[in-house]
C-alpha atoms as a PDB file:
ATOM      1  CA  UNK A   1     234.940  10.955  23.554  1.00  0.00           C
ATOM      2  CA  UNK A   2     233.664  10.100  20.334  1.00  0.00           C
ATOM      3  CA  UNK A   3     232.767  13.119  17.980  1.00  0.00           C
ATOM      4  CA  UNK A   4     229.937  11.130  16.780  1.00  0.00           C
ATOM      5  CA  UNK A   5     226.399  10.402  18.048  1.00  0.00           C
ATOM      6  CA  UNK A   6     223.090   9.239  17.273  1.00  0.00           C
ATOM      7  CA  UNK A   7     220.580  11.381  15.791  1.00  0.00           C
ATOM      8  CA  UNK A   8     218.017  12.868  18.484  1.00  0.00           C
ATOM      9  CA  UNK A   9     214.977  11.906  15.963  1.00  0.00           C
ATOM     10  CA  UNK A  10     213.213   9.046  17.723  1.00  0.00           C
ATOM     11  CA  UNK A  11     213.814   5.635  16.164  1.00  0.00           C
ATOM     12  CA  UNK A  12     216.690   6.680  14.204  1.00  0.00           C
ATOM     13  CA  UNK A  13     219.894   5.429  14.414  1.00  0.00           C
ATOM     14  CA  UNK A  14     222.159   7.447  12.013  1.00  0.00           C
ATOM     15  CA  UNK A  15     225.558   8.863  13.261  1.00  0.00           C
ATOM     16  CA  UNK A  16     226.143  12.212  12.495  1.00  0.00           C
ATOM     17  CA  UNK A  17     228.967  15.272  14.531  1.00  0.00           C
ATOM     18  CA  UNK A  18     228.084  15.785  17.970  1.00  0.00           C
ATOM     19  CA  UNK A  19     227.609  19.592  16.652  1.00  0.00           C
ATOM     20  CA  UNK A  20     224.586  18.539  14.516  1.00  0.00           C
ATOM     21  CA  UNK A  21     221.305  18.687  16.254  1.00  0.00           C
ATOM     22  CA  UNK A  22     220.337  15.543  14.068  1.00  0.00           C
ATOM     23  CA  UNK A  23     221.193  13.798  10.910  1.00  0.00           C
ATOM     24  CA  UNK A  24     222.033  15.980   7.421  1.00  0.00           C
ATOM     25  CA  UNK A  25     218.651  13.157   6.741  1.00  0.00           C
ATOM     26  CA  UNK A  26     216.392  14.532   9.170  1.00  0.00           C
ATOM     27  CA  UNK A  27     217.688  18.367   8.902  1.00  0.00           C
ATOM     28  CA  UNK A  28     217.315  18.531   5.166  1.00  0.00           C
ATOM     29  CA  UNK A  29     213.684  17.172   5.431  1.00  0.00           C
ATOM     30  CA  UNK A  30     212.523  19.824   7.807  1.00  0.00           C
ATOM     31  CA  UNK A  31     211.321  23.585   6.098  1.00  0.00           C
ATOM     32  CA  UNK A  32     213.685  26.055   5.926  1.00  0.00           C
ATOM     33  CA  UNK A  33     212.018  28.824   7.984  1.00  0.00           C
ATOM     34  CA  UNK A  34     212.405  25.927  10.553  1.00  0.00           C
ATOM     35  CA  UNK A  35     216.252  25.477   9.791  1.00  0.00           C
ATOM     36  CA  UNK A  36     216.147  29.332   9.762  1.00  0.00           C
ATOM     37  CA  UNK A  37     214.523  29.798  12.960  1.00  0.00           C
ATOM     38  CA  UNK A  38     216.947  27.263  14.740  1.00  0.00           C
ATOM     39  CA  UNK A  39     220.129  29.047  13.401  1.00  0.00           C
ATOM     40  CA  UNK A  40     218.882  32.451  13.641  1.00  0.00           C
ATOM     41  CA  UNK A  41     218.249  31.984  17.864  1.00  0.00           C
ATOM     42  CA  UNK A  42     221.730  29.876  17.879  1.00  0.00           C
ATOM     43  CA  UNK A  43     223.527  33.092  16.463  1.00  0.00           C
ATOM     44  CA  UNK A  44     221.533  35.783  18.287  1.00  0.00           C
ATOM     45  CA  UNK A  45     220.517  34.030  21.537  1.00  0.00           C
ATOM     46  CA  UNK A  46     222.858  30.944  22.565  1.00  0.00           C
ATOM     47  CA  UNK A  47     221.879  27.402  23.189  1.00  0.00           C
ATOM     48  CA  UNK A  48     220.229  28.250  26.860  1.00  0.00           C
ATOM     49  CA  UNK A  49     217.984  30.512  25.543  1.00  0.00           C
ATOM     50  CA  UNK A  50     214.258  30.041  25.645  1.00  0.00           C
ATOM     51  CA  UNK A  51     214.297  31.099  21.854  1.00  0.00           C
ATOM     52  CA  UNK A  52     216.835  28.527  20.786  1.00  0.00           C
ATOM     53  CA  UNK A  53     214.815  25.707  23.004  1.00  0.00           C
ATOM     54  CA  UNK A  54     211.278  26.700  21.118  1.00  0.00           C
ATOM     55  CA  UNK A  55     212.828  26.687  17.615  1.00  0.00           C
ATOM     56  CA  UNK A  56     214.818  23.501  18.912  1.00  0.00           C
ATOM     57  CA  UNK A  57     211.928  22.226  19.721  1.00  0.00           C
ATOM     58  CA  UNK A  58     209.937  22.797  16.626  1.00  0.00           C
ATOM     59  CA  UNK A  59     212.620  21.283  14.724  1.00  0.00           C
ATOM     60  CA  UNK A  60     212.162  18.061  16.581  1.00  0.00           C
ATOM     61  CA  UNK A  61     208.520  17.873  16.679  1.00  0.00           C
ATOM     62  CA  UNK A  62     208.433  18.241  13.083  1.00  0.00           C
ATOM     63  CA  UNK A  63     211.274  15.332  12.264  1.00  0.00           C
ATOM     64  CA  UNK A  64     209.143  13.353  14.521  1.00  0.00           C
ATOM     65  CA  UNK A  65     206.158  13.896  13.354  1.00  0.00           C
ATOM     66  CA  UNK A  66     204.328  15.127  16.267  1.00  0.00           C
ATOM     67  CA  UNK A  67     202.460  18.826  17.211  1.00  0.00           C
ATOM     68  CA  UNK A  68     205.460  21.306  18.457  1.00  0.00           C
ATOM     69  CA  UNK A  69     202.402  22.867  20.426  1.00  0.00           C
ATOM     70  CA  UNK A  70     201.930  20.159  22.721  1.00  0.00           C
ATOM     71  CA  UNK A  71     204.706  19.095  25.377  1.00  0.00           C
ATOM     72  CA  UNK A  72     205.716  15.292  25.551  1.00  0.00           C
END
């Protein structure tokens, strides 16, 4: 298995480590309290935890451009 993968941001196709939510592109352009948030429930909470899937995401939402409040 490759150690690479495609960034989760729709329409983008940059490779980055499998251990990287998304591209350093996409994670640098989001607001730290949003990188924050996303490491702080990785560290305290774990991957499966409702915390880590809200901040997760938020993170998304905001790369893509779209309302974290509302579900797709």
């Amino acid at each position: 298995m490759s150690d690479l993968r495609t960034c989760l941001v729709d329409g983008c196709d940059a490779q980055h480590p499998r251990r990287m939510l998304m591209c350093r592109s996409h994670w640098n352009g989001l607001p730290k309290p949003l990188r924050d948030d996303l490491w702080r429930a990785y560290r305290e909470d774990g991957v499966f935890s409702d915390t880590y899937m809200a901040a997760r995401e938020a993170c998304m939402a905001h790369a893509e451009g779209r309302d974290p409040r509302v579900l797709s």
